[in-house]
PDB file of N, CA and C in Angstrom:
ATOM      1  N   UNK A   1      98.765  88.902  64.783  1.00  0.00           N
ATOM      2  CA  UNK A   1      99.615  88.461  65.870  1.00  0.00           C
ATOM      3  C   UNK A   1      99.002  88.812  67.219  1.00  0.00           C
ATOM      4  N   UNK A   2      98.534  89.880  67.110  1.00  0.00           N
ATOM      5  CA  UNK A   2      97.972  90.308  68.582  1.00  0.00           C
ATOM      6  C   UNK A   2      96.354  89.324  69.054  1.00  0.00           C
ATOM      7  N   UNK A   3      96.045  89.016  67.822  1.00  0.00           N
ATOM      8  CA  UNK A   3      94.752  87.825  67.985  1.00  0.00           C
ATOM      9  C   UNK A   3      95.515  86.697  68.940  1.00  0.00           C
ATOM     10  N   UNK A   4      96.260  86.136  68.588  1.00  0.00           N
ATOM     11  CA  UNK A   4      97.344  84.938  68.757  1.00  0.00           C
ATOM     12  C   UNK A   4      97.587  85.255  69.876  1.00  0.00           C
ATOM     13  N   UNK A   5      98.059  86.370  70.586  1.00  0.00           N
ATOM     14  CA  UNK A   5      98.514  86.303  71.734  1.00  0.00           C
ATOM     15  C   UNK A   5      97.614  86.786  72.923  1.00  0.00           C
ATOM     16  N   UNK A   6      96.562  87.306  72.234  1.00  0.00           N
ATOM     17  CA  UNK A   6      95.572  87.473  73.291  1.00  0.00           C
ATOM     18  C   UNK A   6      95.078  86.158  73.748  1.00  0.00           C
ATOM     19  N   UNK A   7      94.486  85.063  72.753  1.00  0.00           N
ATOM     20  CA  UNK A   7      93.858  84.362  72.984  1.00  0.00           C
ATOM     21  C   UNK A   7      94.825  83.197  73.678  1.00  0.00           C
ATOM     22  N   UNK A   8      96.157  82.950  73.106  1.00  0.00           N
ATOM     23  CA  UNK A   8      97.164  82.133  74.054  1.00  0.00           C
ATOM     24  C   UNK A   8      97.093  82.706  75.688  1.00  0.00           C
ATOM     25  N   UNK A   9      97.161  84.085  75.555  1.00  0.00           N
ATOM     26  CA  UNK A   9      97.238  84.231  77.442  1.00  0.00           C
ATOM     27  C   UNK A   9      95.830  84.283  78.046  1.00  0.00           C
ATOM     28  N   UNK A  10      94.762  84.323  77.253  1.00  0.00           N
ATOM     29  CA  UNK A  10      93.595  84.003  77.827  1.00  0.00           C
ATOM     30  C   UNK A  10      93.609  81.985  77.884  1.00  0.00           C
ATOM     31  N   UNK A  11      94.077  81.537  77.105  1.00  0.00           N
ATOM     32  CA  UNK A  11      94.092  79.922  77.234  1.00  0.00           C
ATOM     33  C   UNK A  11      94.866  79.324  78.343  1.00  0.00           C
ATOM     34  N   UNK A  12      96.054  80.299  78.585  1.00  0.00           N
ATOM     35  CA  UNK A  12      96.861  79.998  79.720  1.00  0.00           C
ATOM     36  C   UNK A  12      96.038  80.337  81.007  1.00  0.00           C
ATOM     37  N   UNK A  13      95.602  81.446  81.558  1.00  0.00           N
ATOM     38  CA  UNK A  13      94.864  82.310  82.455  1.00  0.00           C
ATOM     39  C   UNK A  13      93.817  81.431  82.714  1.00  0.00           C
ATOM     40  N   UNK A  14      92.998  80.460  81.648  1.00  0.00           N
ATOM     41  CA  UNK A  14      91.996  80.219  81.931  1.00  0.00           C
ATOM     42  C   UNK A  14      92.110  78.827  83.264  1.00  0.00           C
ATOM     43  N   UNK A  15      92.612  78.066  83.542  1.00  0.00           N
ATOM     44  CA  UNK A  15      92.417  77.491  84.882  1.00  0.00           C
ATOM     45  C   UNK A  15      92.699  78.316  85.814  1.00  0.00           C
ATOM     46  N   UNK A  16      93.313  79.296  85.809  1.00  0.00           N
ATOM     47  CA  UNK A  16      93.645  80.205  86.681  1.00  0.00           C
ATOM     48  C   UNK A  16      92.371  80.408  87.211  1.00  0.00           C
ATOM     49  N   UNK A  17      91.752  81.301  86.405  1.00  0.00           N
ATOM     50  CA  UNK A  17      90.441  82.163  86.719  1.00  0.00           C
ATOM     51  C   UNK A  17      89.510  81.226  86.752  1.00  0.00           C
ATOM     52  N   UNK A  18      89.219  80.301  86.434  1.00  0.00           N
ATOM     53  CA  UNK A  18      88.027  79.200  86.930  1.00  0.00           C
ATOM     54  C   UNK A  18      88.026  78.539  88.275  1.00  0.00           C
ATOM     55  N   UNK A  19      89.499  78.789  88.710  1.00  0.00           N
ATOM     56  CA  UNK A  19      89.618  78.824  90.074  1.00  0.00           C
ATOM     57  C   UNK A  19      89.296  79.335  90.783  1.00  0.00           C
ATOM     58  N   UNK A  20      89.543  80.966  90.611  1.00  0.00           N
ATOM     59  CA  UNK A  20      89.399  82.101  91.356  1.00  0.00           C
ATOM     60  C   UNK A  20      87.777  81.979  91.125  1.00  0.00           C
ATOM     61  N   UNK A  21      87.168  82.133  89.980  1.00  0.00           N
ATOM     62  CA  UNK A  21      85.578  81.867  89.962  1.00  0.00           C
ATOM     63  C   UNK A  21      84.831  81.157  90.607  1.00  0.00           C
ATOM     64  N   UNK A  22      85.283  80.044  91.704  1.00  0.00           N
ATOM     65  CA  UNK A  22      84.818  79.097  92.327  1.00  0.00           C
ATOM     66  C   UNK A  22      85.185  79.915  93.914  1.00  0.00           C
ATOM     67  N   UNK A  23      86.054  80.524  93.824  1.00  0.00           N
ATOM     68  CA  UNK A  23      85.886  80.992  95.382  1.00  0.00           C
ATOM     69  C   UNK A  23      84.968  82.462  95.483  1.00  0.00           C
ATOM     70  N   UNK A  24      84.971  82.178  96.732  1.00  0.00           N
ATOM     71  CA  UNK A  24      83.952  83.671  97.137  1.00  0.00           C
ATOM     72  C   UNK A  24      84.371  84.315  96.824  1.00  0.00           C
ATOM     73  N   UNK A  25      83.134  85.541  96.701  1.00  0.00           N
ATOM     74  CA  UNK A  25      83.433  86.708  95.834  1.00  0.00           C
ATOM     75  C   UNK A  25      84.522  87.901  96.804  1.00  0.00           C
ATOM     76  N   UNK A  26      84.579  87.801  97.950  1.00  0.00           N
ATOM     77  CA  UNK A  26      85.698  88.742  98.301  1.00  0.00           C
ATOM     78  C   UNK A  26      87.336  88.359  98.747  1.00  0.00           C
ATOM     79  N   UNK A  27      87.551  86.931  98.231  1.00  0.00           N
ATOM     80  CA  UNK A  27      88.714  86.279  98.683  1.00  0.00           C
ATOM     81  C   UNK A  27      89.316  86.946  97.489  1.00  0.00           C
ATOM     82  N   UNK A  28      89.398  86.976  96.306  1.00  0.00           N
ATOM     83  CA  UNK A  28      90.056  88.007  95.137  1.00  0.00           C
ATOM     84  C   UNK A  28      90.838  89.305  95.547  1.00  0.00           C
ATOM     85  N   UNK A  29      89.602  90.036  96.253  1.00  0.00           N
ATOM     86  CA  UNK A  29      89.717  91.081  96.403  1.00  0.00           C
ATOM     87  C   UNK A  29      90.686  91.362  98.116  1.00  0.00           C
ATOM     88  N   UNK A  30      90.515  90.278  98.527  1.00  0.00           N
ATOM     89  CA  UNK A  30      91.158  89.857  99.788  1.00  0.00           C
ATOM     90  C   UNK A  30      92.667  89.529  99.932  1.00  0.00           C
ATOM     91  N   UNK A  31      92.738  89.464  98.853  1.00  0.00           N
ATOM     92  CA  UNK A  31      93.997  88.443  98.340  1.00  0.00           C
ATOM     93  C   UNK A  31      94.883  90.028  98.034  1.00  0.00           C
ATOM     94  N   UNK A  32      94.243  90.991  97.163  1.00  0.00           N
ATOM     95  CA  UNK A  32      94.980  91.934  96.666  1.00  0.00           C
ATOM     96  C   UNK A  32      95.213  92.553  97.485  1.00  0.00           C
ATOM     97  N   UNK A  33      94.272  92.897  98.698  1.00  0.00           N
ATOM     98  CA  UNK A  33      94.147  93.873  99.735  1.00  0.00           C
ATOM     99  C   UNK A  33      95.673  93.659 100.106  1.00  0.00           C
ATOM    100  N   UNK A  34      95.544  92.359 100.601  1.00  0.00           N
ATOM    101  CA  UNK A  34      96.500  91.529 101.621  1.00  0.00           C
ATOM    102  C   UNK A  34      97.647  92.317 100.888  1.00  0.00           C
ATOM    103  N   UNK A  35      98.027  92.094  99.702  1.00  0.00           N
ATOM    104  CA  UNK A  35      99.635  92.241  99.187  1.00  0.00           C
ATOM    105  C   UNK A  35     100.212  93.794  98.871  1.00  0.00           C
ATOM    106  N   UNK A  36      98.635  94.309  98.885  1.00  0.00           N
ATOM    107  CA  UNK A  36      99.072  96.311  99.106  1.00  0.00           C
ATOM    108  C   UNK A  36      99.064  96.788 100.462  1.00  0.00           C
ATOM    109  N   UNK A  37      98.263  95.946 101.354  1.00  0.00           N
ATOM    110  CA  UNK A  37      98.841  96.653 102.826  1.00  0.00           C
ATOM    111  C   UNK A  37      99.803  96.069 103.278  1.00  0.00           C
ATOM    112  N   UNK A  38     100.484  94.846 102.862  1.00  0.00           N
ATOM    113  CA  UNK A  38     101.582  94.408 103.182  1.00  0.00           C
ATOM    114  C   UNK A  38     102.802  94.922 102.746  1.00  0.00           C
ATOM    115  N   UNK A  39     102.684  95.165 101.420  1.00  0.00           N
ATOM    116  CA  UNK A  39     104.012  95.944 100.875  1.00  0.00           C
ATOM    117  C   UNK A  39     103.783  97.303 101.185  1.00  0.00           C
ATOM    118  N   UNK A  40     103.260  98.287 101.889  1.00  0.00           N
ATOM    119  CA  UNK A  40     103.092  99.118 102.404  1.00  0.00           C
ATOM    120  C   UNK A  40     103.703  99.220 103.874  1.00  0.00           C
ATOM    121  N   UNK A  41     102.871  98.258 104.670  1.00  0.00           N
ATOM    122  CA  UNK A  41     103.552  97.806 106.282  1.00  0.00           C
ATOM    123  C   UNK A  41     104.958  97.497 106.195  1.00  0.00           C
ATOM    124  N   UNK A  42     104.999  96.388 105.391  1.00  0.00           N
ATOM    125  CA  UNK A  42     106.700  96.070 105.397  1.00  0.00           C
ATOM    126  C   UNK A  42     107.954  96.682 104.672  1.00  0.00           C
ATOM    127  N   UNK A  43     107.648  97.630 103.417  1.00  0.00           N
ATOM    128  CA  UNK A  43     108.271  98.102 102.987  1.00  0.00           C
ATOM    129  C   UNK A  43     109.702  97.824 102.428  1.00  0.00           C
ATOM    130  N   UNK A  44     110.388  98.618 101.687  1.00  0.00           N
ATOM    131  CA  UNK A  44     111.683  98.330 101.448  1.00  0.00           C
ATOM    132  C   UNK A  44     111.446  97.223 100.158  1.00  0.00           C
ATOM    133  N   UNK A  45     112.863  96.369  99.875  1.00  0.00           N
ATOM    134  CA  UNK A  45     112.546  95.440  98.299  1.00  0.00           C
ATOM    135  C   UNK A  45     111.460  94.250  98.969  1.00  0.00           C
ATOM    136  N   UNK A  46     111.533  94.110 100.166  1.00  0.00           N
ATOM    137  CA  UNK A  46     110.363  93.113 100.310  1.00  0.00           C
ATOM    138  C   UNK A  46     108.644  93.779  99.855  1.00  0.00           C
ATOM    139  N   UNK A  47     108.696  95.257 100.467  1.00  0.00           N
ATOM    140  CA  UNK A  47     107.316  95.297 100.075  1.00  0.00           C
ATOM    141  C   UNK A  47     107.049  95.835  98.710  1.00  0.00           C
ATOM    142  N   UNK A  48     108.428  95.937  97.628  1.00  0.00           N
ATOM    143  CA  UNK A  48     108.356  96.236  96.479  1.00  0.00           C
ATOM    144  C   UNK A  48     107.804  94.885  95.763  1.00  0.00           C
ATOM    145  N   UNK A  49     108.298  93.778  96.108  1.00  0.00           N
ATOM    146  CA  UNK A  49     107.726  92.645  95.904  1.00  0.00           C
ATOM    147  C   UNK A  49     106.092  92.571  96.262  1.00  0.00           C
ATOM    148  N   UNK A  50     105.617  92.525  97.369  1.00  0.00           N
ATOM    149  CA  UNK A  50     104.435  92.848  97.517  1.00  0.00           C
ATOM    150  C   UNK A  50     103.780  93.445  96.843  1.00  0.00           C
ATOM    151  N   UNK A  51     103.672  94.749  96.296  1.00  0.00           N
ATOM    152  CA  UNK A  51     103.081  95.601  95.784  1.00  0.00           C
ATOM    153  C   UNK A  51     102.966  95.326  94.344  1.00  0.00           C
ATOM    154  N   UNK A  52     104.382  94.831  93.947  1.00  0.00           N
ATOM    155  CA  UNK A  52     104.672  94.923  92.192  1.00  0.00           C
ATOM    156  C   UNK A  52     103.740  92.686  92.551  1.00  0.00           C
ATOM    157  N   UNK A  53     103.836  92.656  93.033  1.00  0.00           N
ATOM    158  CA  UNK A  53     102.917  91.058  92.590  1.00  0.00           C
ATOM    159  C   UNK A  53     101.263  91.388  92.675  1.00  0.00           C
ATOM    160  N   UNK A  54     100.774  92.685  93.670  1.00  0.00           N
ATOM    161  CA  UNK A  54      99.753  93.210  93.626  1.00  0.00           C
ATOM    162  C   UNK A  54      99.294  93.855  92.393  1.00  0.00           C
ATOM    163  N   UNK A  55     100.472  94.610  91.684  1.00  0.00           N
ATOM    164  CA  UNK A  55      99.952  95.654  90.568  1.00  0.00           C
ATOM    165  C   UNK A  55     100.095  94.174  89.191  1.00  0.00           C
ATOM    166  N   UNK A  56     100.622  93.562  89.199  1.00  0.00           N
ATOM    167  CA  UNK A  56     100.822  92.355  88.405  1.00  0.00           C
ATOM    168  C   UNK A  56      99.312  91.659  88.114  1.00  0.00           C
ATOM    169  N   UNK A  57      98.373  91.106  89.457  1.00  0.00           N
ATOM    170  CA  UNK A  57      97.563  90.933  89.516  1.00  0.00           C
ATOM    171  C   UNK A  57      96.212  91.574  88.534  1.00  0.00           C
ATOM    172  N   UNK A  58      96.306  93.318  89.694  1.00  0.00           N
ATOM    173  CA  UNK A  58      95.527  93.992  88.760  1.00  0.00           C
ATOM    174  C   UNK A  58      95.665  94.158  86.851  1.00  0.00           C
ATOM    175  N   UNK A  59      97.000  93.650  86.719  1.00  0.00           N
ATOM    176  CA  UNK A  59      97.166  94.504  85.403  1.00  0.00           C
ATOM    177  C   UNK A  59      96.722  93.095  84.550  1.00  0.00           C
ATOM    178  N   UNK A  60      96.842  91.878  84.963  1.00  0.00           N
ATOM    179  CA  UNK A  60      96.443  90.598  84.669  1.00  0.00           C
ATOM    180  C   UNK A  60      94.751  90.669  84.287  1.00  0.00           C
ATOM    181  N   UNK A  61      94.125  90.892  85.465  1.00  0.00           N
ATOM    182  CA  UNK A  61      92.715  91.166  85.232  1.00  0.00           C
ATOM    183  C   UNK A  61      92.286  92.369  84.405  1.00  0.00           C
ATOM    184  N   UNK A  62      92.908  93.522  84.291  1.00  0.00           N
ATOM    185  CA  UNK A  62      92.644  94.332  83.173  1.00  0.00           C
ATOM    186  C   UNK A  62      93.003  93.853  82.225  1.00  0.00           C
ATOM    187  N   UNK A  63      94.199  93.249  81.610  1.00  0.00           N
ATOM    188  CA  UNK A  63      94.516  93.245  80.061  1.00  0.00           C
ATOM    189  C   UNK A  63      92.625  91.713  79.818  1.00  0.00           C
ATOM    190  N   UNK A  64      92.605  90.882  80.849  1.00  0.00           N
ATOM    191  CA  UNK A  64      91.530  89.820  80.261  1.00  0.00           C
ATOM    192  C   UNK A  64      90.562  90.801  80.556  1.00  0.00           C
ATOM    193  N   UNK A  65      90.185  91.701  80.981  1.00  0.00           N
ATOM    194  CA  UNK A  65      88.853  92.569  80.849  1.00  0.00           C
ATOM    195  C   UNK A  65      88.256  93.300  79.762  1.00  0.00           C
ATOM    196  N   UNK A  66      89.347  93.744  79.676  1.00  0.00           N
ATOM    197  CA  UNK A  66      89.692  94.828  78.759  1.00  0.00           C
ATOM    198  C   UNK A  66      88.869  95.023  77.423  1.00  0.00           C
ATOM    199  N   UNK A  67      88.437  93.647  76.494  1.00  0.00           N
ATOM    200  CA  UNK A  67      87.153  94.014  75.672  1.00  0.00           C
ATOM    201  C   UNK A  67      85.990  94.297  76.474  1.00  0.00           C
ATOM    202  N   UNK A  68      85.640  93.703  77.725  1.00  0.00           N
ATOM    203  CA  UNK A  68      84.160  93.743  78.309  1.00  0.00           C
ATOM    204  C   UNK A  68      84.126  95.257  78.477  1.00  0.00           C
ATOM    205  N   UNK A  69      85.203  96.242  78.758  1.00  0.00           N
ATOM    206  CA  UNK A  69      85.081  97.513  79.654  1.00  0.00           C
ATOM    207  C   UNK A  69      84.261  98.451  79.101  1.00  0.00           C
ATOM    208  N   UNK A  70      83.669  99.099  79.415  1.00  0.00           N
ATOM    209  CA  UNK A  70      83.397 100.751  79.178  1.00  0.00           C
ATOM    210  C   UNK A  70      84.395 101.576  78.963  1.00  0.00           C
ATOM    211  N   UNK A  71      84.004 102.777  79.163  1.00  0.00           N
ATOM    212  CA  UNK A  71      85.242 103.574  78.720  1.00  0.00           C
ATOM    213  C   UNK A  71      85.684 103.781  80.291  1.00  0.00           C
ATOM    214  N   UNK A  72      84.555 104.102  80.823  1.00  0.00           N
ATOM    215  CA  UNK A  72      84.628 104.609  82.308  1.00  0.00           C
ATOM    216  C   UNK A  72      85.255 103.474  83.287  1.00  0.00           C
ATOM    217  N   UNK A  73      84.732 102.272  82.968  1.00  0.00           N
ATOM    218  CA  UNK A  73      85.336 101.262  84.060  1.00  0.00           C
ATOM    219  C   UNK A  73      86.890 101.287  83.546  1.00  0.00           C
ATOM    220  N   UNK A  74      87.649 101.293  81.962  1.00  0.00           N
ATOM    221  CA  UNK A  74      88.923 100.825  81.898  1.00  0.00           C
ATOM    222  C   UNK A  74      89.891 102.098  82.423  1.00  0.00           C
ATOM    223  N   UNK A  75      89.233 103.553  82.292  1.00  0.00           N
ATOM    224  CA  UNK A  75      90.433 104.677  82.975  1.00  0.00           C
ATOM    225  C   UNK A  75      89.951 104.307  84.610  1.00  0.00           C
ATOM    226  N   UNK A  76      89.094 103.840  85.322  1.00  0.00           N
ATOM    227  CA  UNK A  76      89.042 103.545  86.651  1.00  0.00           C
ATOM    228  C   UNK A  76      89.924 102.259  87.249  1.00  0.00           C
ATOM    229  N   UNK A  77      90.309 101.335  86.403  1.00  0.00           N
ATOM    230  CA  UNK A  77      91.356 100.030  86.106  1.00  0.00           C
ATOM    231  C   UNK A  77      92.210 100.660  86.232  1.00  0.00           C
ATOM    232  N   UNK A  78      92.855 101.314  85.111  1.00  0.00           N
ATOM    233  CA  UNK A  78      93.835 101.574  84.918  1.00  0.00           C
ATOM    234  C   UNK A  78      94.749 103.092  85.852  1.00  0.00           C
ATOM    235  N   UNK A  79      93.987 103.501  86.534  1.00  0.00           N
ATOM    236  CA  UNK A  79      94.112 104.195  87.681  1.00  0.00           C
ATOM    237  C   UNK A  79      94.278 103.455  88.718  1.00  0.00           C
ATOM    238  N   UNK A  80      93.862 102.925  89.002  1.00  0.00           N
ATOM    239  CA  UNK A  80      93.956 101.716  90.047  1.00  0.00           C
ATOM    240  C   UNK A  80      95.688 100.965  89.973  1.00  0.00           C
ATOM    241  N   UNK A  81      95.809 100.372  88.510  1.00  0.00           N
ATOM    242  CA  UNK A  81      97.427 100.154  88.398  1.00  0.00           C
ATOM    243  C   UNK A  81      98.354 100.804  88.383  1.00  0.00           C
ATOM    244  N   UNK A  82      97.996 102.124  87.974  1.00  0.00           N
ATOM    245  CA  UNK A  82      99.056 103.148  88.088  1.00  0.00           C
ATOM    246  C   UNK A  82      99.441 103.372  89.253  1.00  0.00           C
ATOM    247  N   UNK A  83      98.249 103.753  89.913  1.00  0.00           N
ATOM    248  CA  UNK A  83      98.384 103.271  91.751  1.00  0.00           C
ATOM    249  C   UNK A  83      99.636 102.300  92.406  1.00  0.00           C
ATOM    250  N   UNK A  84      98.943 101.403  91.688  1.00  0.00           N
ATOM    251  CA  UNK A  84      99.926 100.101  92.433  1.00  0.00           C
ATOM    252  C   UNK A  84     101.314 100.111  92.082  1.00  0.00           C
ATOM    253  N   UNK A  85     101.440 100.780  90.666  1.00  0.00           N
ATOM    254  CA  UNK A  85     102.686 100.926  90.554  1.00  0.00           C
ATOM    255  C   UNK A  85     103.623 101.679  90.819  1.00  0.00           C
ATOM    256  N   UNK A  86     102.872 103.238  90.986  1.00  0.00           N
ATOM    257  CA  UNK A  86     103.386 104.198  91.709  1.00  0.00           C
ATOM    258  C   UNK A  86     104.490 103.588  93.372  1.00  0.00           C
ATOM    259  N   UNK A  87     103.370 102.594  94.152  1.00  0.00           N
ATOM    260  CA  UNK A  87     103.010 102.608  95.290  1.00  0.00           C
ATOM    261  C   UNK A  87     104.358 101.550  95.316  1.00  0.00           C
ATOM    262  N   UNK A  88     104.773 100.996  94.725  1.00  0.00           N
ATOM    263  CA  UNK A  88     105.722  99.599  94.550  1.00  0.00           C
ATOM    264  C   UNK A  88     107.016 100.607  94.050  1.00  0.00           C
ATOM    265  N   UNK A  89     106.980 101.615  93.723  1.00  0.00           N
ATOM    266  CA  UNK A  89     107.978 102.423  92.768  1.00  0.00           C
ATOM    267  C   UNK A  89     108.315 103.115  94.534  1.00  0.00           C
ATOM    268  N   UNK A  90     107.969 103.682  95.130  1.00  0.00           N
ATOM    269  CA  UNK A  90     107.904 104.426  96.463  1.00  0.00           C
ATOM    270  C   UNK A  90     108.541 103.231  97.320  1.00  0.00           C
ATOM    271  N   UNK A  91     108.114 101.971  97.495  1.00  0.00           N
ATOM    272  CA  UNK A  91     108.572 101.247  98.383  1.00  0.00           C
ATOM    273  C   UNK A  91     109.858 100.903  98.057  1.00  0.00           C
ATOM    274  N   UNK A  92     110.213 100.572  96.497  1.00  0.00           N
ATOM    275  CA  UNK A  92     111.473 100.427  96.295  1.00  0.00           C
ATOM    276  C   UNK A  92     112.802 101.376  96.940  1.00  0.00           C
ATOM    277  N   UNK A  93     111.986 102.677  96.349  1.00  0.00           N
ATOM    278  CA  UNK A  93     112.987 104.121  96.601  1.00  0.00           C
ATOM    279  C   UNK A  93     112.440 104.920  97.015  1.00  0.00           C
ATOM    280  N   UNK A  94     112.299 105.052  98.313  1.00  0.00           N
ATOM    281  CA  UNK A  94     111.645 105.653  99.662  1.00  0.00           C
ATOM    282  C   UNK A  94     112.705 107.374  99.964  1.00  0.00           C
ATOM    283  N   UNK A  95     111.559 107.844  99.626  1.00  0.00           N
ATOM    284  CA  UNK A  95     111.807 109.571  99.810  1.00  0.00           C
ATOM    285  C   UNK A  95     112.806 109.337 101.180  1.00  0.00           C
ATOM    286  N   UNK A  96     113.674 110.177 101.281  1.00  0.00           N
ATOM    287  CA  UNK A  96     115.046 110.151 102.310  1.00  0.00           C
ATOM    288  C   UNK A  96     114.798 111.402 102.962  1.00  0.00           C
ATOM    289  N   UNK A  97     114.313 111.971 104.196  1.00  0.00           N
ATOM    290  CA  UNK A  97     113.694 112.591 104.819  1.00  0.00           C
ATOM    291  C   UNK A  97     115.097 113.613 106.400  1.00  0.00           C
ATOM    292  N   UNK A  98     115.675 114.472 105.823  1.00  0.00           N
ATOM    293  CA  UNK A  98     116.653 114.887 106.350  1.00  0.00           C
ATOM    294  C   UNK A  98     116.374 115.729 107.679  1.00  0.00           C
TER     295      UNK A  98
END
């Protein structure tokens, strides 16, 4: 089953990413920037949105990475999402500062 569903969301993903493969190499990375300093700047459920469509992203490109990885590149991934999710978890419910 897990064959089946890897390869269905890689079949789905795939115009996706042949897209993204055709643009320059830092519009990707441009794109993510954009939606973690934004849900950061703007904060609150808007920049929880931001952030959680940012960590969505990353976690998209890790699960299709994820056979190519090393050991070292997938805990550096996956640090990276924890990140984002942390960071989207904070914007939602923002420390209350008395």
């Amino acid at each position: 089953m897990t064959n089946t569903l890897r390869s269905s969301i890689e079949r789905a993903s795939l115009p996706l990413i042949t897209r993204l493969s055709h643009l320059p190499r830092a519009v990707p990375f441009l794109l993510l920037l954009s939606l973690l300093v934004g849900g950061v700047v703007i904060g609150g459920p808007a920049g929880f949105v931001l952030m959680g469509l940012g960590a969505v992203f990353v976690g998209w490109i890790l699960y299709l990475s994820w056979p190519r990885l090393s050991g070292s590149e997938r805990i550096m991934r996956i640090a990276v999402l924890l990140l984002a999710v942390a960071l989207a978890v904070v914007q939602l419910f923002p420390r209350r500062s008395f």
